[in-house]
C-alpha atoms as a PDB file:
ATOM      1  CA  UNK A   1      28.499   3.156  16.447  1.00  0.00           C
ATOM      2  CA  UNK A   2      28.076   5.950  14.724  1.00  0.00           C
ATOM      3  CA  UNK A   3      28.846   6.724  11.358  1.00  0.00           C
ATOM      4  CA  UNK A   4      32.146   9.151  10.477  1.00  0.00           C
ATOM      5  CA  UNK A   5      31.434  12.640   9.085  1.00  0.00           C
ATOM      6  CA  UNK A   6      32.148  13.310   6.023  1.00  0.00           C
ATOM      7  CA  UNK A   7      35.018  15.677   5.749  1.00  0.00           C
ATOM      8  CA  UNK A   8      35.560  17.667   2.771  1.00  0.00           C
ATOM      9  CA  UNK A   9      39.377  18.178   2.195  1.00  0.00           C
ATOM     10  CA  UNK A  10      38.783  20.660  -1.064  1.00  0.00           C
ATOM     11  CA  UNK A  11      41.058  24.204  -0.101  1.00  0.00           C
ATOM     12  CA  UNK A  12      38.428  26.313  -0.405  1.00  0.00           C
ATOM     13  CA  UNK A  13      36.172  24.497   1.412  1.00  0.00           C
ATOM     14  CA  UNK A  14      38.677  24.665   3.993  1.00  0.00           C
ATOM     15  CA  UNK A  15      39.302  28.737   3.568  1.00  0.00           C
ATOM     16  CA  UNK A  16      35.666  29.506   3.942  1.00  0.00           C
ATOM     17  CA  UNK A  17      35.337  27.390   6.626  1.00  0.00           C
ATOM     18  CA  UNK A  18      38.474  29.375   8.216  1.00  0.00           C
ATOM     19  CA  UNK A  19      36.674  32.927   7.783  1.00  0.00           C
ATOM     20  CA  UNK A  20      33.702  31.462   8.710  1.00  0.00           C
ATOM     21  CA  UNK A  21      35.118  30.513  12.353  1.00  0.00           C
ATOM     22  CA  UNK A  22      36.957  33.744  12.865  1.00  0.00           C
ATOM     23  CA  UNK A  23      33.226  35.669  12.752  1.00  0.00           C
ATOM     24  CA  UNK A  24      31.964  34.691  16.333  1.00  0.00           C
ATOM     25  CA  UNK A  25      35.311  35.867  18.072  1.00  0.00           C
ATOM     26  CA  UNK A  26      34.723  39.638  15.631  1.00  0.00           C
ATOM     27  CA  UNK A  27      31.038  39.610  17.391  1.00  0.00           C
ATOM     28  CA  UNK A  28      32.040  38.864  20.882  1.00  0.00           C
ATOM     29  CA  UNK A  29      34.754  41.373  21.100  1.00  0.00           C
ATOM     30  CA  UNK A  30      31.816  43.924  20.917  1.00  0.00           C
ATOM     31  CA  UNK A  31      30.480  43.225  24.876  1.00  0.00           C
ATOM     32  CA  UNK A  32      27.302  45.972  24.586  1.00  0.00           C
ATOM     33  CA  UNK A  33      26.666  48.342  22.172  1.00  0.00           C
ATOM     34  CA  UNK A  34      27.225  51.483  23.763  1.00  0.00           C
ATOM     35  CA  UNK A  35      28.536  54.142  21.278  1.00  0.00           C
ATOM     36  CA  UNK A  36      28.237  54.778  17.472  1.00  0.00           C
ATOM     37  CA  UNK A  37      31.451  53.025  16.908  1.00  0.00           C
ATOM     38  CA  UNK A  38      30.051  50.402  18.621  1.00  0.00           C
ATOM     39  CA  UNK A  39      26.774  50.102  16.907  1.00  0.00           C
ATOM     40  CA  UNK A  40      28.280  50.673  13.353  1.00  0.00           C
ATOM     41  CA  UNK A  41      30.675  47.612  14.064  1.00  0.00           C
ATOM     42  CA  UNK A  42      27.805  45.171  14.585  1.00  0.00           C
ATOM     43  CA  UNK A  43      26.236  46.126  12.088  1.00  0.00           C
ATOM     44  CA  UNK A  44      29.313  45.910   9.634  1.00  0.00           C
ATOM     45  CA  UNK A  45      29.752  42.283  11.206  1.00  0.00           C
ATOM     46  CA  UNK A  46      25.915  41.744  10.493  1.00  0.00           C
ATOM     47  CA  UNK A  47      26.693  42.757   6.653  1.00  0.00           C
ATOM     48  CA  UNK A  48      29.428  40.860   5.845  1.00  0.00           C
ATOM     49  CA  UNK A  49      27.719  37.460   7.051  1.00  0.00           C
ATOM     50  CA  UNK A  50      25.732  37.732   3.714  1.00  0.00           C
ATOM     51  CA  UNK A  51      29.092  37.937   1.877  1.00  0.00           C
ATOM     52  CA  UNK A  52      30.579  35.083   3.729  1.00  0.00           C
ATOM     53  CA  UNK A  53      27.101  33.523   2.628  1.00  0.00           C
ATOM     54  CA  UNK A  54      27.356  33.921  -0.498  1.00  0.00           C
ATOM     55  CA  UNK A  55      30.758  32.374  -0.088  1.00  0.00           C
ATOM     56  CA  UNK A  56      30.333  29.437   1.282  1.00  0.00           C
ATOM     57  CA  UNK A  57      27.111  28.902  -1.128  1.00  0.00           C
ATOM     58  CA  UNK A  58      29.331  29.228  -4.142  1.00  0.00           C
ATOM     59  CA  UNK A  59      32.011  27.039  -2.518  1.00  0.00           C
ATOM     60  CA  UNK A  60      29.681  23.928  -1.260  1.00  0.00           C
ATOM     61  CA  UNK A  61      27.319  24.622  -4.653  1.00  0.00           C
ATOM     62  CA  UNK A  62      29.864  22.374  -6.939  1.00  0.00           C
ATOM     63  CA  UNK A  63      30.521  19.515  -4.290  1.00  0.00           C
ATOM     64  CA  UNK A  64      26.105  19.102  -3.663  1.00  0.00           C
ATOM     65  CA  UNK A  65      26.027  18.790  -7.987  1.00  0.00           C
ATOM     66  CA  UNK A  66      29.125  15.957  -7.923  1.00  0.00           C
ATOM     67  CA  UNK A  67      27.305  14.444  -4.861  1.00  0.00           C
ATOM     68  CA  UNK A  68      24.028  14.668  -7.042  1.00  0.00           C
ATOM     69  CA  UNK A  69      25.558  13.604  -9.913  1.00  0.00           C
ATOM     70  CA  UNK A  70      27.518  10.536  -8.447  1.00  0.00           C
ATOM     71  CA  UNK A  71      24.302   9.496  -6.271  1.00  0.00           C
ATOM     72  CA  UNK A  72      21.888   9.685  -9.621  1.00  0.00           C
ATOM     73  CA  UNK A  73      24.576   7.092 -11.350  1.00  0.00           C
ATOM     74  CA  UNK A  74      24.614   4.362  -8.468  1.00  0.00           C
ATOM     75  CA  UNK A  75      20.159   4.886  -8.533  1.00  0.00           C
ATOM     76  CA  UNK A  76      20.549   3.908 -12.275  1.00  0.00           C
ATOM     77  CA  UNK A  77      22.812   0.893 -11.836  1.00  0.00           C
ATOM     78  CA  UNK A  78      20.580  -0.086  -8.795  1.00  0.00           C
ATOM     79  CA  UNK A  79      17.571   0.105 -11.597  1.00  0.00           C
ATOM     80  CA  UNK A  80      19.500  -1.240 -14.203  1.00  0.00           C
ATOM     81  CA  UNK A  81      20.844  -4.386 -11.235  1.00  0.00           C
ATOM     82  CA  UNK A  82      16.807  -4.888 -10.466  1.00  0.00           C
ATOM     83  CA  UNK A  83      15.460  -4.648 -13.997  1.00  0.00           C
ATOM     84  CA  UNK A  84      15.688  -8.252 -15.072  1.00  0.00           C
ATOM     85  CA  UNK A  85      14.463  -9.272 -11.403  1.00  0.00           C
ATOM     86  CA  UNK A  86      11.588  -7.331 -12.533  1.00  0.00           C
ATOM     87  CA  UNK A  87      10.854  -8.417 -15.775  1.00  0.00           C
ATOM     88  CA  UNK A  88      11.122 -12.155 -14.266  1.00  0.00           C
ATOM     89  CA  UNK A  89       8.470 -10.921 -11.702  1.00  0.00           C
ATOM     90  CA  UNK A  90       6.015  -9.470 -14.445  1.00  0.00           C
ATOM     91  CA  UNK A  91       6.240 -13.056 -16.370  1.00  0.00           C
ATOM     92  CA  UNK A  92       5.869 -14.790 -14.166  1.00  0.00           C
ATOM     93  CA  UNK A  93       2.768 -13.332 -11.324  1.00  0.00           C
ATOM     94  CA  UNK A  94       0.047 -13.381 -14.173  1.00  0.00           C
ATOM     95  CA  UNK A  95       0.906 -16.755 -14.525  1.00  0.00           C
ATOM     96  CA  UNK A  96       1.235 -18.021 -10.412  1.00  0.00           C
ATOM     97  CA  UNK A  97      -2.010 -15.861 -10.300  1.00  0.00           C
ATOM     98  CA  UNK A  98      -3.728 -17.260 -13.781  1.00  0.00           C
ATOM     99  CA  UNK A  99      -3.419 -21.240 -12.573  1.00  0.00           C
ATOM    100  CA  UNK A 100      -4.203 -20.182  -8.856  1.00  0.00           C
ATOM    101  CA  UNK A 101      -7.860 -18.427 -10.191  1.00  0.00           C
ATOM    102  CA  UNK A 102      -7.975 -21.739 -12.421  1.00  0.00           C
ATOM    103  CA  UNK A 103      -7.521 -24.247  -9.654  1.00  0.00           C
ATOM    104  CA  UNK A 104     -10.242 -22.304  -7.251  1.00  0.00           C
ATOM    105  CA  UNK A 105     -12.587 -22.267 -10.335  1.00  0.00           C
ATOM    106  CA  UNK A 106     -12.226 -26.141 -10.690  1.00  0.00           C
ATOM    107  CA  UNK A 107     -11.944 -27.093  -6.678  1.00  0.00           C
ATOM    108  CA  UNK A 108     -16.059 -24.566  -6.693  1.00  0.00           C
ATOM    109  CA  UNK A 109     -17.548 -26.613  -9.871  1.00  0.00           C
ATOM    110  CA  UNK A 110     -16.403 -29.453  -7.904  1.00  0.00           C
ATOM    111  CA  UNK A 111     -17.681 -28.519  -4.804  1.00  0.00           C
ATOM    112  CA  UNK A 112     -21.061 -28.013  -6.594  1.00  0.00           C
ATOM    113  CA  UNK A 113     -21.433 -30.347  -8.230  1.00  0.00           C
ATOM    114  CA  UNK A 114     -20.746 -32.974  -4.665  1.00  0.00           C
ATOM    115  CA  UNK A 115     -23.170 -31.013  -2.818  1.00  0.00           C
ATOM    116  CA  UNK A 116     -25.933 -31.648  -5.636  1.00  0.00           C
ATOM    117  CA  UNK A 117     -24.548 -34.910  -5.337  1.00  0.00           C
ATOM    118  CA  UNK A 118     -25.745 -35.074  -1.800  1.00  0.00           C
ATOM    119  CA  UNK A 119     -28.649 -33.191  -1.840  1.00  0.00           C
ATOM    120  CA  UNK A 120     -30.283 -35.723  -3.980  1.00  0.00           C
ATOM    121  CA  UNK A 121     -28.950 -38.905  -1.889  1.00  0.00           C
ATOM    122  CA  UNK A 122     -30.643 -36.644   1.178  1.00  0.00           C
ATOM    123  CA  UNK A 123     -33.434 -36.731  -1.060  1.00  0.00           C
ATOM    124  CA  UNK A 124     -33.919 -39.903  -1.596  1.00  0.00           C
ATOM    125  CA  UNK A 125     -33.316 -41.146   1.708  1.00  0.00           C
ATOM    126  CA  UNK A 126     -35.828 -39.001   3.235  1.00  0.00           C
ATOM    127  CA  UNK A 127     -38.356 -40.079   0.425  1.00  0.00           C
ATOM    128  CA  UNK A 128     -37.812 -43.658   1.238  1.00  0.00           C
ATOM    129  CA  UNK A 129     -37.945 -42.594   5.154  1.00  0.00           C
ATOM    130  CA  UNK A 130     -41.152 -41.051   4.169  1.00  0.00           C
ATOM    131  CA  UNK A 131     -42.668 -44.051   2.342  1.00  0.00           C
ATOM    132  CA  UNK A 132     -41.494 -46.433   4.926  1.00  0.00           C
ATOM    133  CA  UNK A 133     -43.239 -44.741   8.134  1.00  0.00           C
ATOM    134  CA  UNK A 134     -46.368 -43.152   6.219  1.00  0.00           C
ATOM    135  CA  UNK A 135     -45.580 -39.785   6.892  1.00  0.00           C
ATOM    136  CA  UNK A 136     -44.199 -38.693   3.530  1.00  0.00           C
ATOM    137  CA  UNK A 137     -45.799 -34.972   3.605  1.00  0.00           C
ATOM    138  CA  UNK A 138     -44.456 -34.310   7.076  1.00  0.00           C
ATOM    139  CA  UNK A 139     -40.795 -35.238   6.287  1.00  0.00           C
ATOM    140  CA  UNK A 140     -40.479 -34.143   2.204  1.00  0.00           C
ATOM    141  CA  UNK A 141     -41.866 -30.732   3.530  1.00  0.00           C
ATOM    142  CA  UNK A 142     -38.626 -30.277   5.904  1.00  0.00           C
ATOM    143  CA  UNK A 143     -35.685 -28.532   4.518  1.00  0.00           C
ATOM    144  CA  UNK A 144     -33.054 -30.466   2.707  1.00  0.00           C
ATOM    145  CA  UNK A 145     -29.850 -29.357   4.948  1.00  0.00           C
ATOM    146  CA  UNK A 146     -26.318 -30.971   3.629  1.00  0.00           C
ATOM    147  CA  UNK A 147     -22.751 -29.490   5.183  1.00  0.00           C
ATOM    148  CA  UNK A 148     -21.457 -27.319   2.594  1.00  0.00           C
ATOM    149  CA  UNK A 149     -18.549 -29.120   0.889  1.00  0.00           C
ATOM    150  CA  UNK A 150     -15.430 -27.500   1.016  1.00  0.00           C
ATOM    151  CA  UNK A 151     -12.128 -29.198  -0.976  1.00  0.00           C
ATOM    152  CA  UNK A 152      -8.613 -28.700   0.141  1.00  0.00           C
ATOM    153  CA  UNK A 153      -6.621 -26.259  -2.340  1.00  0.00           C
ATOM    154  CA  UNK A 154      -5.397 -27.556  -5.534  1.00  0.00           C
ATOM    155  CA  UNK A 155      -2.256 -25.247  -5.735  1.00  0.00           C
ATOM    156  CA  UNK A 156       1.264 -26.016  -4.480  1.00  0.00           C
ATOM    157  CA  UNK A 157       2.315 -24.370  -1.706  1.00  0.00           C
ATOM    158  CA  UNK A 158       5.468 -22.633  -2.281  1.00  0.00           C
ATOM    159  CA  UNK A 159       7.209 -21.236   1.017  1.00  0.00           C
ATOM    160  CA  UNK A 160       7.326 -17.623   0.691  1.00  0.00           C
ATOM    161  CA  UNK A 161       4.397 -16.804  -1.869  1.00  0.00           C
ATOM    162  CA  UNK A 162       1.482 -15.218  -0.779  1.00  0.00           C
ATOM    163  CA  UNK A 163      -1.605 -13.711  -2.154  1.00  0.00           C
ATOM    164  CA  UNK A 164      -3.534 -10.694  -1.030  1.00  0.00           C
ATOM    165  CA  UNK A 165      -6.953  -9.693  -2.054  1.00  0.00           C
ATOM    166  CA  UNK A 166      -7.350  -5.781  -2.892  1.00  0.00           C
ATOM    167  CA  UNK A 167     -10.908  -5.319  -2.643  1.00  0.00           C
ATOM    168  CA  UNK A 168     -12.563  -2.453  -5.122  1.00  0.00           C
ATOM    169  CA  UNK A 169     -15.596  -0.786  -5.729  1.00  0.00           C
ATOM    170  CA  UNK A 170     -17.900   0.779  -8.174  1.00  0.00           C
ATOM    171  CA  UNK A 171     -20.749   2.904  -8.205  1.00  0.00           C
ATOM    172  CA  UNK A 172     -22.996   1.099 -10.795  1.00  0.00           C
ATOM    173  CA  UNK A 173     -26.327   3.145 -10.149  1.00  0.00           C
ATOM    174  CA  UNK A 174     -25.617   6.491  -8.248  1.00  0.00           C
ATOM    175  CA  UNK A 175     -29.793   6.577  -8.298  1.00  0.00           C
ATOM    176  CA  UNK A 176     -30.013   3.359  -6.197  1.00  0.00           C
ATOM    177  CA  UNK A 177     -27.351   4.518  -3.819  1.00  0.00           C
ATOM    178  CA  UNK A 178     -28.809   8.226  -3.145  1.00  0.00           C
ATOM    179  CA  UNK A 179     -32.134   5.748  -2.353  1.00  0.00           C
ATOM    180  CA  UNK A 180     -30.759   3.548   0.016  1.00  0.00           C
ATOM    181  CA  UNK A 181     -29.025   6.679   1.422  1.00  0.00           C
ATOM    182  CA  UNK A 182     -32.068   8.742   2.076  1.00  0.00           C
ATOM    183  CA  UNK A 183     -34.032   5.224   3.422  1.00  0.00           C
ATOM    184  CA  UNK A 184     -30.957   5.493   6.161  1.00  0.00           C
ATOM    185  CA  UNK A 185     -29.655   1.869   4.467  1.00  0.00           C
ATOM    186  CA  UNK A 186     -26.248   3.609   3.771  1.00  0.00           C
ATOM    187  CA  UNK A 187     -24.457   6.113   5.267  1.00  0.00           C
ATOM    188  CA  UNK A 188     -24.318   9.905   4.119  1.00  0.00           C
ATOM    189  CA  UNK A 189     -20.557   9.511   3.505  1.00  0.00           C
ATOM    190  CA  UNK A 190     -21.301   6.906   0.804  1.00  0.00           C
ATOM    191  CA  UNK A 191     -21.974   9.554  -1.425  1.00  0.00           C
ATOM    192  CA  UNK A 192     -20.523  12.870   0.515  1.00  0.00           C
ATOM    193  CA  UNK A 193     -16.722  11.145   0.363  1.00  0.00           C
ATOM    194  CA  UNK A 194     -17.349   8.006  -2.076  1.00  0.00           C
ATOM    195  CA  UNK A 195     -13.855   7.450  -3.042  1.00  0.00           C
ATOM    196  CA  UNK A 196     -12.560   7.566   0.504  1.00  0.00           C
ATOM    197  CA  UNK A 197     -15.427   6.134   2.469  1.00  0.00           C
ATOM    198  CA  UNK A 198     -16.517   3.388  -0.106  1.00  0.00           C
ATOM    199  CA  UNK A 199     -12.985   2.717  -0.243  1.00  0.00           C
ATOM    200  CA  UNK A 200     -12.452   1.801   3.466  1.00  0.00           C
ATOM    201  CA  UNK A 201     -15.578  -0.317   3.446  1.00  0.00           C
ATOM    202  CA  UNK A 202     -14.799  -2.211   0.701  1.00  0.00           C
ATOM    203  CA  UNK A 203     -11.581  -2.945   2.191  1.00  0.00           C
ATOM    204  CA  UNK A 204     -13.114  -3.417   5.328  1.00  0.00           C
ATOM    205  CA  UNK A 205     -16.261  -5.459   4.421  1.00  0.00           C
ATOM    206  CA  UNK A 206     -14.849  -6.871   1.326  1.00  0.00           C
ATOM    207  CA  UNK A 207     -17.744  -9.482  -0.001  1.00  0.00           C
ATOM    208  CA  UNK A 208     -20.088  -8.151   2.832  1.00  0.00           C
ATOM    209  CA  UNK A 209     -20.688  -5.139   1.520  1.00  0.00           C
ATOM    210  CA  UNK A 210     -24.220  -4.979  -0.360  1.00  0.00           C
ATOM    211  CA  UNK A 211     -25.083  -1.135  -0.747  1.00  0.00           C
ATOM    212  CA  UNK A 212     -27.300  -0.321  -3.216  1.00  0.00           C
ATOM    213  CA  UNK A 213     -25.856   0.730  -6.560  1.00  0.00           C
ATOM    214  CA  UNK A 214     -22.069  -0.138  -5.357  1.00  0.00           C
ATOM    215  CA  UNK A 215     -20.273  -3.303  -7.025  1.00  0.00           C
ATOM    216  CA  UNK A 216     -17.326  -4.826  -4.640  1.00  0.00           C
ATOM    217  CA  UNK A 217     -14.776  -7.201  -5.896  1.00  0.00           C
ATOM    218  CA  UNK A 218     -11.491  -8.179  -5.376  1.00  0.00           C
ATOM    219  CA  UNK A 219      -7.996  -8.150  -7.102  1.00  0.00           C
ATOM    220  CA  UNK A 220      -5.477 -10.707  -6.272  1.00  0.00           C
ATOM    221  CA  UNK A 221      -1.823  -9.843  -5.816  1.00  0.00           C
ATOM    222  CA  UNK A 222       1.363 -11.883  -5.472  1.00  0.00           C
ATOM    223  CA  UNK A 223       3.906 -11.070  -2.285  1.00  0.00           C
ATOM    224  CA  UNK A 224       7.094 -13.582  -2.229  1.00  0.00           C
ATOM    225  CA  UNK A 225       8.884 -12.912   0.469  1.00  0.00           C
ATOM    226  CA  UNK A 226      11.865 -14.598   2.386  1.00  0.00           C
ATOM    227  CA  UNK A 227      11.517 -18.783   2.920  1.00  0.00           C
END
């Protein structure tokens, strides 16, 4: 359904609106233009529209500033309603976000330090395979291959939080990238359109992208939305 029209019940808004109406029926009683008295009625009709202009600007002018007026008070009290949600939200993000880097930090020493772990059990079992058939150089000279480790994530998960990675950029050696552009490593928008196009592929390529003289990393940010 659609929503009523305002109506304005103000007199004068009403009185202009009056003169304003009786206009079209002053035009139409001209049918063609055929005589001077004709021609210097239309264009005394034609005139007196900028009057009734005028008019109706002056009239509605007041109302638009109350209207103005009345919406910029409810936008404060909507700022005013949100601003402790908002300070609760700047408190506590850094934080979510602070222990989140802290726990990924811990779960990749980990994760290091298990797959050292196993690289030297490999090690040592191939060593003793070696010794135990003879053929020592053979098998020691193979690569040591162990399944990288990967540990489940130490944060809670709280319905409704989310993080998204912004990934940046940085030209750190404008020299390097001009080189990789002219040895056709990079392309000529790299450095034609750098903030758009080394924009996109960072965002695109995120940790991928390796371009000469360009650093890439990424900024975490908290959405909570609805559980």
């Amino acid at each position: 359904m659609a929503e009523p029209v305002l109506r304005l019940a103000d007199p004068e808004v009403q009185e202009v609106t009056a003169i304003a109406l009786r206009v079209p029926d002053q035009a139409m009683a001209i049918p063609a233009i055929k005589s001077a008295e004709d021609y210097i009625r239309a264009g005394e009709i034609l005139i007196s529209l900028k009057e009734i202009r005028k008019k109706i600007e002056a009239t509605f002018k007041p109302i638009k500033q109350r209207i103005d007026a009345a919406k910029k008070e409810v936008l404060d009290q909507e700022r005013a309603a949100d601003a402790p949600l908002k300070r609760a939200e700047d408190y506590l993000k850094p934080m979510i976000r602070s222990y989140d880097d802290e726990q990924d930090s811990i779960r990749r020493e980990r994760e290091r330090r298990l797959l050292e772990q196993g690289k030297r059990r490999e090690e040592e079992e191939r060593l003793a395979a070696a010794l135990a058939a003879e053929a020592a150089q053979v098998i020691i000279s193979e690569e040591v291959y162990v399944p990288p480790v990967v540990l489940p994530k130490a944060t809670p998960q709280v319905q409704g939080l989310s993080f998204r990675e912004n990934w940046k950029y940085q030209v750190v050696s404008l020299i390097d990238l001009v080189r990789a552009i002219g040895a056709g490593n990079v392309p000529l928008s790299a450095i034609r359109e750098n903030d758009v196009f080394l924009g996109q592929q960072a965002r695109a390529m995120k940790s991928a992208l390796n371009y000469p003289g360009v650093r890439v990393w990424a900024e975490k940010t908290i959405a909570a939305g609805r559980r």
